[in-house]
PDB file of N, CA and C in Angstrom:
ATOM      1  N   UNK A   1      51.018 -15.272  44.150  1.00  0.00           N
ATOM      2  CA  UNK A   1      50.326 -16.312  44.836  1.00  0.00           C
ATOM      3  C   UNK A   1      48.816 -16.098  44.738  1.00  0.00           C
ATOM      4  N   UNK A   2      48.097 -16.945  43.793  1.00  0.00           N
ATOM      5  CA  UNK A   2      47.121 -16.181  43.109  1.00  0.00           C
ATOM      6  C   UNK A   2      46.000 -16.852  44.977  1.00  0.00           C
ATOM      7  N   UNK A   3      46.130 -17.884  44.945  1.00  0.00           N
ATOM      8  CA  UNK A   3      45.862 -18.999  45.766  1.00  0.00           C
ATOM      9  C   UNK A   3      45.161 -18.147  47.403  1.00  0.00           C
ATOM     10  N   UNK A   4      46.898 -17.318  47.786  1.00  0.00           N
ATOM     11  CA  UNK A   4      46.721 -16.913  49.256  1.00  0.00           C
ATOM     12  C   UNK A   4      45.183 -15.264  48.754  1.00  0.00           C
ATOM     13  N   UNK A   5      45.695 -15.136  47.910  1.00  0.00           N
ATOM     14  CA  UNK A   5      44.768 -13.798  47.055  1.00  0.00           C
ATOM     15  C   UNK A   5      43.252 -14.327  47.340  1.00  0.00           C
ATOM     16  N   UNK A   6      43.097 -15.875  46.864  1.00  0.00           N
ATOM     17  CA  UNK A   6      41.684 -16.581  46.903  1.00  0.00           C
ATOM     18  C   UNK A   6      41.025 -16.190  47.999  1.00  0.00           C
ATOM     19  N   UNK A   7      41.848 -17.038  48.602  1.00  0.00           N
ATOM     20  CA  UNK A   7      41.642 -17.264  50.279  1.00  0.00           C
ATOM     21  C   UNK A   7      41.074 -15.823  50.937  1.00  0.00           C
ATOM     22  N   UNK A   8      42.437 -14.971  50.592  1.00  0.00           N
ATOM     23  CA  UNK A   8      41.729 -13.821  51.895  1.00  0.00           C
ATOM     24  C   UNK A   8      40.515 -12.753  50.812  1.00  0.00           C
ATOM     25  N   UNK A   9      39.941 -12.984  49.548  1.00  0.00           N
ATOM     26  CA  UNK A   9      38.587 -12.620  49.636  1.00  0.00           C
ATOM     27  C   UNK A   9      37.943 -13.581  49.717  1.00  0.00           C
ATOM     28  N   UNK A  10      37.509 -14.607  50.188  1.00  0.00           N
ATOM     29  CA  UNK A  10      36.473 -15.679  50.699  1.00  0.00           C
ATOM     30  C   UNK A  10      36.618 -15.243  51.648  1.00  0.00           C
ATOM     31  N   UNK A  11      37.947 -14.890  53.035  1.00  0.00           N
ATOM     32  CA  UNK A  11      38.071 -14.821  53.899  1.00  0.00           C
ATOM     33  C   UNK A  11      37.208 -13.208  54.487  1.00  0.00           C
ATOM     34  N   UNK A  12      37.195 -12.473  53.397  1.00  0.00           N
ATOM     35  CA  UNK A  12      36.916 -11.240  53.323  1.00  0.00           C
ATOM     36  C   UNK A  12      35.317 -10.955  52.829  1.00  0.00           C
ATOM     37  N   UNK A  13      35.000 -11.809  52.608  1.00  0.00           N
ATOM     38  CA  UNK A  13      33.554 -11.933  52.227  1.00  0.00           C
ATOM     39  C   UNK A  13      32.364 -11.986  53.223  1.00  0.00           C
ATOM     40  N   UNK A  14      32.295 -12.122  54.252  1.00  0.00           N
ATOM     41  CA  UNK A  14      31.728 -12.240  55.755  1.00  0.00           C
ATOM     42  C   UNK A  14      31.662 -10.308  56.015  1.00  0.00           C
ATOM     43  N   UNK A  15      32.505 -10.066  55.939  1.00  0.00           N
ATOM     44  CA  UNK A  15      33.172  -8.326  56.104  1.00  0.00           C
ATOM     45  C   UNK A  15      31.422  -7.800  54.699  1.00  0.00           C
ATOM     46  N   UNK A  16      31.970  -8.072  53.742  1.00  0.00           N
ATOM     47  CA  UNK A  16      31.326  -7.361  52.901  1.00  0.00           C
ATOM     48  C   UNK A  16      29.380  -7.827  53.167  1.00  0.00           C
ATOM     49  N   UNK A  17      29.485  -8.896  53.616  1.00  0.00           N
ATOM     50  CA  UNK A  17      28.140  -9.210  53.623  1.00  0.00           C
ATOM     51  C   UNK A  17      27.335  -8.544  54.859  1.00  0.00           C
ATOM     52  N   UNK A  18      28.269  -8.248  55.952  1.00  0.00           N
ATOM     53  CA  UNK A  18      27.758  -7.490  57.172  1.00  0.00           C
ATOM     54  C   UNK A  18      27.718  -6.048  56.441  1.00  0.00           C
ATOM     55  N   UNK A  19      28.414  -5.628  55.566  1.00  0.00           N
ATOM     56  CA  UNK A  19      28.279  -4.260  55.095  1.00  0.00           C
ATOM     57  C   UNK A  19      27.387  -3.942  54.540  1.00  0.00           C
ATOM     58  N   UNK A  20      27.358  -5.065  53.389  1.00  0.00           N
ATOM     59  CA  UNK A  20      25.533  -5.029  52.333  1.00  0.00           C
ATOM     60  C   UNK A  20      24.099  -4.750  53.549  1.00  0.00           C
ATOM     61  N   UNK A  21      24.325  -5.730  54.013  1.00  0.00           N
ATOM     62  CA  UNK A  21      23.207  -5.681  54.614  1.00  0.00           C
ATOM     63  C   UNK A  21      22.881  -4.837  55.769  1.00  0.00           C
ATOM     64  N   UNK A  22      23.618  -3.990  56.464  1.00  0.00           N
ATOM     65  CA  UNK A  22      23.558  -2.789  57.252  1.00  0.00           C
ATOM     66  C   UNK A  22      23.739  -3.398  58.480  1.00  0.00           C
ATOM     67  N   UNK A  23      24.472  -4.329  59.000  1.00  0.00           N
ATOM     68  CA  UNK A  23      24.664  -5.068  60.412  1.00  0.00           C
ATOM     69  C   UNK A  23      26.241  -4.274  60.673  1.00  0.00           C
ATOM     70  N   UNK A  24      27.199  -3.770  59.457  1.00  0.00           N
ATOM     71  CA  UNK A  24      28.143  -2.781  60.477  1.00  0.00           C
ATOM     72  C   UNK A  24      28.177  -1.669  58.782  1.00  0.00           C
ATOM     73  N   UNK A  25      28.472  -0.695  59.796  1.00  0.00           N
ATOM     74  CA  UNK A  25      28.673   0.665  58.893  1.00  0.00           C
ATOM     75  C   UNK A  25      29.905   0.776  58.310  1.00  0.00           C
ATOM     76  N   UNK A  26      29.933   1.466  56.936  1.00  0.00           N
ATOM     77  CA  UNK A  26      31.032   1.694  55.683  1.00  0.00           C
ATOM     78  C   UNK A  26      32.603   2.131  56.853  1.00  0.00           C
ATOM     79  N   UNK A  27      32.543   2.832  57.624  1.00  0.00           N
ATOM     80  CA  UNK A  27      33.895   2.671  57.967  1.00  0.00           C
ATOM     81  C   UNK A  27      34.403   1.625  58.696  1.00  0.00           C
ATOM     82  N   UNK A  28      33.905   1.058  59.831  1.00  0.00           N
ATOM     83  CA  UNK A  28      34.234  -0.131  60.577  1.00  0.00           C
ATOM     84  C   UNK A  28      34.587  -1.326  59.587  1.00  0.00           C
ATOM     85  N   UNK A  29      33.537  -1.664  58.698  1.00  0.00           N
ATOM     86  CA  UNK A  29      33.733  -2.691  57.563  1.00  0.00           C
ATOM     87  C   UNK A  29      34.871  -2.150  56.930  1.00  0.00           C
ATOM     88  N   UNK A  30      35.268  -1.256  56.778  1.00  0.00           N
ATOM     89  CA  UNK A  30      36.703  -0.551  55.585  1.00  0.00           C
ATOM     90  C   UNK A  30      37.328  -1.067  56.432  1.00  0.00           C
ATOM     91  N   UNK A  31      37.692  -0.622  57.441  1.00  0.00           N
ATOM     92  CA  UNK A  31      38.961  -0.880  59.011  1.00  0.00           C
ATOM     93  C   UNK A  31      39.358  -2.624  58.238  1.00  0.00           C
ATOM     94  N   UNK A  32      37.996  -3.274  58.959  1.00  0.00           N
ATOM     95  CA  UNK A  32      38.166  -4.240  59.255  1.00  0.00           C
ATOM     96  C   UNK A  32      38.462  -5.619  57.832  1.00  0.00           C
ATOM     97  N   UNK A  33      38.055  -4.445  57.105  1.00  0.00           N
ATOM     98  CA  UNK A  33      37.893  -5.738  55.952  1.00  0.00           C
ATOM     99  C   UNK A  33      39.762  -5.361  55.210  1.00  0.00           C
ATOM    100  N   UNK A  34      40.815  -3.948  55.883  1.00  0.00           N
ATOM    101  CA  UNK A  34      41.861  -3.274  55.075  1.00  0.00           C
ATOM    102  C   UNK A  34      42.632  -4.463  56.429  1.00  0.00           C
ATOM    103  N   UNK A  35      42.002  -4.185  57.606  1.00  0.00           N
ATOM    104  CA  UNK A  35      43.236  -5.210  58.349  1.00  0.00           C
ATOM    105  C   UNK A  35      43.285  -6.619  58.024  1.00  0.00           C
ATOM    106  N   UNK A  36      41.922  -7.367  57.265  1.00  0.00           N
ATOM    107  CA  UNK A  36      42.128  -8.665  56.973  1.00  0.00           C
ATOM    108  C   UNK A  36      43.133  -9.040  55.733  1.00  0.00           C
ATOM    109  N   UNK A  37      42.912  -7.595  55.196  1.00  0.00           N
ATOM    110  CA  UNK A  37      44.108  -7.822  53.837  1.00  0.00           C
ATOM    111  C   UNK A  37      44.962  -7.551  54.249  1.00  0.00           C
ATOM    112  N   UNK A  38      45.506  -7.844  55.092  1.00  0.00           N
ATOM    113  CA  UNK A  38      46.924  -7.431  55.348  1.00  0.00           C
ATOM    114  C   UNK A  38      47.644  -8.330  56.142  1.00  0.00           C
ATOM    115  N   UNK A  39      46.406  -8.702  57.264  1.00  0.00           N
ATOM    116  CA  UNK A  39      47.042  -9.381  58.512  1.00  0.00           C
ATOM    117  C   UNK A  39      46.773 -10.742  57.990  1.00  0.00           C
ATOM    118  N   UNK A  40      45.980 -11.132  57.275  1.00  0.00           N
ATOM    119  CA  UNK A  40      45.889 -12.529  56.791  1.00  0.00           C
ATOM    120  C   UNK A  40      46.267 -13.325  55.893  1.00  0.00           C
ATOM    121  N   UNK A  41      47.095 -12.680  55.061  1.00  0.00           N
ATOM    122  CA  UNK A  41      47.796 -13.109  54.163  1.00  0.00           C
ATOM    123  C   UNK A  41      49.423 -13.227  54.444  1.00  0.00           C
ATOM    124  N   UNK A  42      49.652 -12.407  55.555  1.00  0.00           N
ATOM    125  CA  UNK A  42      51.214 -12.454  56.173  1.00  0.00           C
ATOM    126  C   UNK A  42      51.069 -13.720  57.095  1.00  0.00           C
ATOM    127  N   UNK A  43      49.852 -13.858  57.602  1.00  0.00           N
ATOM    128  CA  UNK A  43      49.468 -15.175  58.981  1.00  0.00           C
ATOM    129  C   UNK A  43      49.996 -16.631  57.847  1.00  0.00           C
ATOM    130  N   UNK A  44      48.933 -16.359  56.514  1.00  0.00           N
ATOM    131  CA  UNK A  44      48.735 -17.922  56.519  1.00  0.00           C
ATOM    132  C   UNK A  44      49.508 -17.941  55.061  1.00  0.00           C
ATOM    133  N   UNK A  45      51.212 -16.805  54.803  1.00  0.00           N
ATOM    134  CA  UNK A  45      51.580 -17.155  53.593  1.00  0.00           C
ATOM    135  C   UNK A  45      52.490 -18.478  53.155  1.00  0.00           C
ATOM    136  N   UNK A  46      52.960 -19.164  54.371  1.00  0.00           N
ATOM    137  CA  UNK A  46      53.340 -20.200  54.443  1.00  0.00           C
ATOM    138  C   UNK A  46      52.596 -21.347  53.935  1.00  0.00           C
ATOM    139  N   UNK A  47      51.577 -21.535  54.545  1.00  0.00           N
ATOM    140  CA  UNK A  47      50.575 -22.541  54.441  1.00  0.00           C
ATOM    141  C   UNK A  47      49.857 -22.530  53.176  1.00  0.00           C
ATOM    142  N   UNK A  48      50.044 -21.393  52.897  1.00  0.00           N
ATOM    143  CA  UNK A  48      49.057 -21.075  51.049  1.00  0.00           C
ATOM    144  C   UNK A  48      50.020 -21.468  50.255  1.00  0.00           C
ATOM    145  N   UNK A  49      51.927 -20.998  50.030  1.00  0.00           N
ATOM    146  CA  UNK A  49      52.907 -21.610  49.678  1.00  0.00           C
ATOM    147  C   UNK A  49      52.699 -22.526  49.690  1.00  0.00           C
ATOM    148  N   UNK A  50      52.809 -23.829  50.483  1.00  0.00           N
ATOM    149  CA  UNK A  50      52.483 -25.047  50.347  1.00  0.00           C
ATOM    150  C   UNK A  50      51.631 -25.650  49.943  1.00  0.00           C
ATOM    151  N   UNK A  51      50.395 -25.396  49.694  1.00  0.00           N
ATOM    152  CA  UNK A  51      48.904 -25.692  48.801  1.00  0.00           C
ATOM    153  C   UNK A  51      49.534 -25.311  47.450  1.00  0.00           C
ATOM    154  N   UNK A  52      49.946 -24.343  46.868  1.00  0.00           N
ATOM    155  CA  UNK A  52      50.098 -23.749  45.651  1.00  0.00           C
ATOM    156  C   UNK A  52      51.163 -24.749  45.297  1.00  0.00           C
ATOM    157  N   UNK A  53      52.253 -24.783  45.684  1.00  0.00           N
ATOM    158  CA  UNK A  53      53.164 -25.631  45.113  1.00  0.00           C
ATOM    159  C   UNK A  53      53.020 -27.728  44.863  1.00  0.00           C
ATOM    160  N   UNK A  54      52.200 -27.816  45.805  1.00  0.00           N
ATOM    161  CA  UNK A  54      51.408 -28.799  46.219  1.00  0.00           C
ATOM    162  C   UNK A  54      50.819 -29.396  44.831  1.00  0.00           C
ATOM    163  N   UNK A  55      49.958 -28.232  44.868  1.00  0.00           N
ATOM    164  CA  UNK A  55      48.981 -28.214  43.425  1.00  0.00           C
ATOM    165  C   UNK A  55      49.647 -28.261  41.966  1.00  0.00           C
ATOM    166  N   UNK A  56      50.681 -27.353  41.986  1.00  0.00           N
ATOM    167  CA  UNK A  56      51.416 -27.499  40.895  1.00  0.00           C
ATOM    168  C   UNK A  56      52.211 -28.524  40.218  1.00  0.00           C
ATOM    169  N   UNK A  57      52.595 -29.168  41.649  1.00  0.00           N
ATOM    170  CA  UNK A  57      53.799 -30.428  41.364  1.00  0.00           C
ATOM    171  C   UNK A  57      52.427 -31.346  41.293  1.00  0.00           C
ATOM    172  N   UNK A  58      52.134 -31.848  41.568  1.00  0.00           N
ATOM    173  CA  UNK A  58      50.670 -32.348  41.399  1.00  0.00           C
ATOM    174  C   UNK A  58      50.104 -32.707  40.058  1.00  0.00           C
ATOM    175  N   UNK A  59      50.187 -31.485  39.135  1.00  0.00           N
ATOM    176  CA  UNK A  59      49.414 -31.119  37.852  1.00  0.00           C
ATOM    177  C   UNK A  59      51.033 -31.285  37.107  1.00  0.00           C
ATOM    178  N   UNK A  60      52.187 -30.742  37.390  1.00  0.00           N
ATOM    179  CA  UNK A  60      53.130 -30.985  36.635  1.00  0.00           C
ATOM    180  C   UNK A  60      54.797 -31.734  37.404  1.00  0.00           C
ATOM    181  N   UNK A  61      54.059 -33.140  37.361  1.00  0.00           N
ATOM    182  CA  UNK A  61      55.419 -33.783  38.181  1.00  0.00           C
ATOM    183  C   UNK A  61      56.711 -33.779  38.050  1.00  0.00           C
ATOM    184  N   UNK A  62      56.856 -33.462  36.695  1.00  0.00           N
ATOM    185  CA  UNK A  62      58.487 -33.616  35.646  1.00  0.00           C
ATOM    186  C   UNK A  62      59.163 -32.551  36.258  1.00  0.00           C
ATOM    187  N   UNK A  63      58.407 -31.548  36.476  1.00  0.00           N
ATOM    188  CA  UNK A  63      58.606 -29.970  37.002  1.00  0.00           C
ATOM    189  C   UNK A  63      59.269 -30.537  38.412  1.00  0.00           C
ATOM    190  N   UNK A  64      59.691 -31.641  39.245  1.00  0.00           N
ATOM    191  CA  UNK A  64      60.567 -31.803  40.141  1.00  0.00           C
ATOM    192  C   UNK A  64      61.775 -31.843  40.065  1.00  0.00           C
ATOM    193  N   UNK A  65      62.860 -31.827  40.936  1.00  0.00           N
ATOM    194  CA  UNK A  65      64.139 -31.556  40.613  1.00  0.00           C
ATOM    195  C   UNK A  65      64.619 -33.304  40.050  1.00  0.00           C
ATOM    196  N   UNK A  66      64.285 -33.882  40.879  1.00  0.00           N
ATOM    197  CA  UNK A  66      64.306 -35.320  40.788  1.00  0.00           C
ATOM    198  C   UNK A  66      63.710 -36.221  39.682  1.00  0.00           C
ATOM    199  N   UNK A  67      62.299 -35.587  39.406  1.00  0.00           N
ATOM    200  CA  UNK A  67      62.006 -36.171  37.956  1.00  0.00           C
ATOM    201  C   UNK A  67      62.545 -35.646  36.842  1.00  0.00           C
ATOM    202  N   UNK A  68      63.569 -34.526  36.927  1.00  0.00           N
ATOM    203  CA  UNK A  68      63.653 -33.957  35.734  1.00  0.00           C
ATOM    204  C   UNK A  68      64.763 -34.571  34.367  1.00  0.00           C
ATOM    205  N   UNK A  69      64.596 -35.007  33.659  1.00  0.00           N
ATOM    206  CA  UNK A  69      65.661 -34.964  32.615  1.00  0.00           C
ATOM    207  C   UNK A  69      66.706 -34.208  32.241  1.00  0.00           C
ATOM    208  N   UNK A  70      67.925 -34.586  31.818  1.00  0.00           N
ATOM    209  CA  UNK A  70      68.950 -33.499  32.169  1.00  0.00           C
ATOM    210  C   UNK A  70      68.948 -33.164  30.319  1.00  0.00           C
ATOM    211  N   UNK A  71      69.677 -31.827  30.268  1.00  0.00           N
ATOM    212  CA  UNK A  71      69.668 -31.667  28.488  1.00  0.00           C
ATOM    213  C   UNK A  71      70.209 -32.882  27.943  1.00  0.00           C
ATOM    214  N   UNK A  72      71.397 -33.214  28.188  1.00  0.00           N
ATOM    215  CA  UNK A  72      71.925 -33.848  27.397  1.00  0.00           C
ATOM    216  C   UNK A  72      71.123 -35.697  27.184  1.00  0.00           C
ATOM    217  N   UNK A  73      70.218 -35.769  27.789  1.00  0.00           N
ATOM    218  CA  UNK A  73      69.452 -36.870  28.217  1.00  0.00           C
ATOM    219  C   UNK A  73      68.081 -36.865  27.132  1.00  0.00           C
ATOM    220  N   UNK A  74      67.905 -35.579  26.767  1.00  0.00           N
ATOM    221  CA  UNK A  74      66.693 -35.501  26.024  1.00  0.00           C
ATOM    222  C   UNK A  74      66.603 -35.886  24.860  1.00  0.00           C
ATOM    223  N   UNK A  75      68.257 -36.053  23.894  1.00  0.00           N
ATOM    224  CA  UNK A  75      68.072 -36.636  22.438  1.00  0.00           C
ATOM    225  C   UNK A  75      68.013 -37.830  22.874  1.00  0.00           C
ATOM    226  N   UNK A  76      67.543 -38.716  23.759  1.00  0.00           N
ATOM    227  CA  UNK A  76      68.050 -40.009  23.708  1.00  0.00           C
ATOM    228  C   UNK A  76      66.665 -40.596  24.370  1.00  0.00           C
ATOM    229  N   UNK A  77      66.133 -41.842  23.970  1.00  0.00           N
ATOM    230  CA  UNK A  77      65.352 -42.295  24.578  1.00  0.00           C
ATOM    231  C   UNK A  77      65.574 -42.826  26.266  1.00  0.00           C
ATOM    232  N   UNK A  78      64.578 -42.806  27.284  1.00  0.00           N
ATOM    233  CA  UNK A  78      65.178 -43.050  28.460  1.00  0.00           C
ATOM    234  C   UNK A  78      65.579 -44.241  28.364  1.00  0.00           C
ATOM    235  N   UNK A  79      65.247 -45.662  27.755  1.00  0.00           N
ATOM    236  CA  UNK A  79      66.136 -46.897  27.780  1.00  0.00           C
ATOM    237  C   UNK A  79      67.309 -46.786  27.514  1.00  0.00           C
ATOM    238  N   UNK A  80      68.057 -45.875  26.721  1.00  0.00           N
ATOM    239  CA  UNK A  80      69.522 -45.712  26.135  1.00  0.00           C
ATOM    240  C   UNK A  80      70.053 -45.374  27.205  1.00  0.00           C
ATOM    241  N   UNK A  81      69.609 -44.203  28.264  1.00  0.00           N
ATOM    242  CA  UNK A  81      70.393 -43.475  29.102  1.00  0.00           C
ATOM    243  C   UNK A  81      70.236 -44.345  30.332  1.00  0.00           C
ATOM    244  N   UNK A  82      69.164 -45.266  30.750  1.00  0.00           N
ATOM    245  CA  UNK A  82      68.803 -46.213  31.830  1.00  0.00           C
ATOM    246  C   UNK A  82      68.447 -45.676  32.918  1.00  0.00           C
ATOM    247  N   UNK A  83      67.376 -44.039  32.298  1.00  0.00           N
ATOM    248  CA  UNK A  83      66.443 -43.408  32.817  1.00  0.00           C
ATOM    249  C   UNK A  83      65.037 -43.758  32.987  1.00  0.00           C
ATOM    250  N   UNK A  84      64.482 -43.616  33.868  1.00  0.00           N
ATOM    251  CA  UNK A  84      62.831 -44.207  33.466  1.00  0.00           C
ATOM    252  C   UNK A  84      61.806 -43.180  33.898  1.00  0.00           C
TER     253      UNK A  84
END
């Protein structure tokens, strides 16, 4: 789920920018930036599932169970079979 991966370093990026700049110190930022990888990707793997697949059927519709063509359907033009 390359998607939920996105998410929690954007999500994780706030963490690193308080670190760069010396507003929290190398271990607190480690803590905090090891519990966001962990705890935030189990929170929102549902919801990222659904964006990802979303996106996919989206970009490839045929790829549904319902749009799909069956083998034996494929030598044949869809007017023959009274597929559309």
């Amino acid at each position: 789920m390359a998607l939920n991966y996105g998410v929690t370093v954007v999500a994780l990026l706030p963490v690193l920018l308080l670190w760069a700049f010396g507003l929290v110190a190398g271990l607190p930022a480690a803590l905090l930036a090891l519990a966001g990888a962990v705890v935030f990707p189990a929170l929102f793997y549902r919801s990222t599932r659904c964006w990802w697949l979303a996106a996919y059927f989206a970009i490839l519709p045929r790829e549904l169970p319902l749009n799909r063509r069956h083998r034996d359907d494929l030598s044949h033009p869809p007017e023959e079979t009274g597929m559309r």
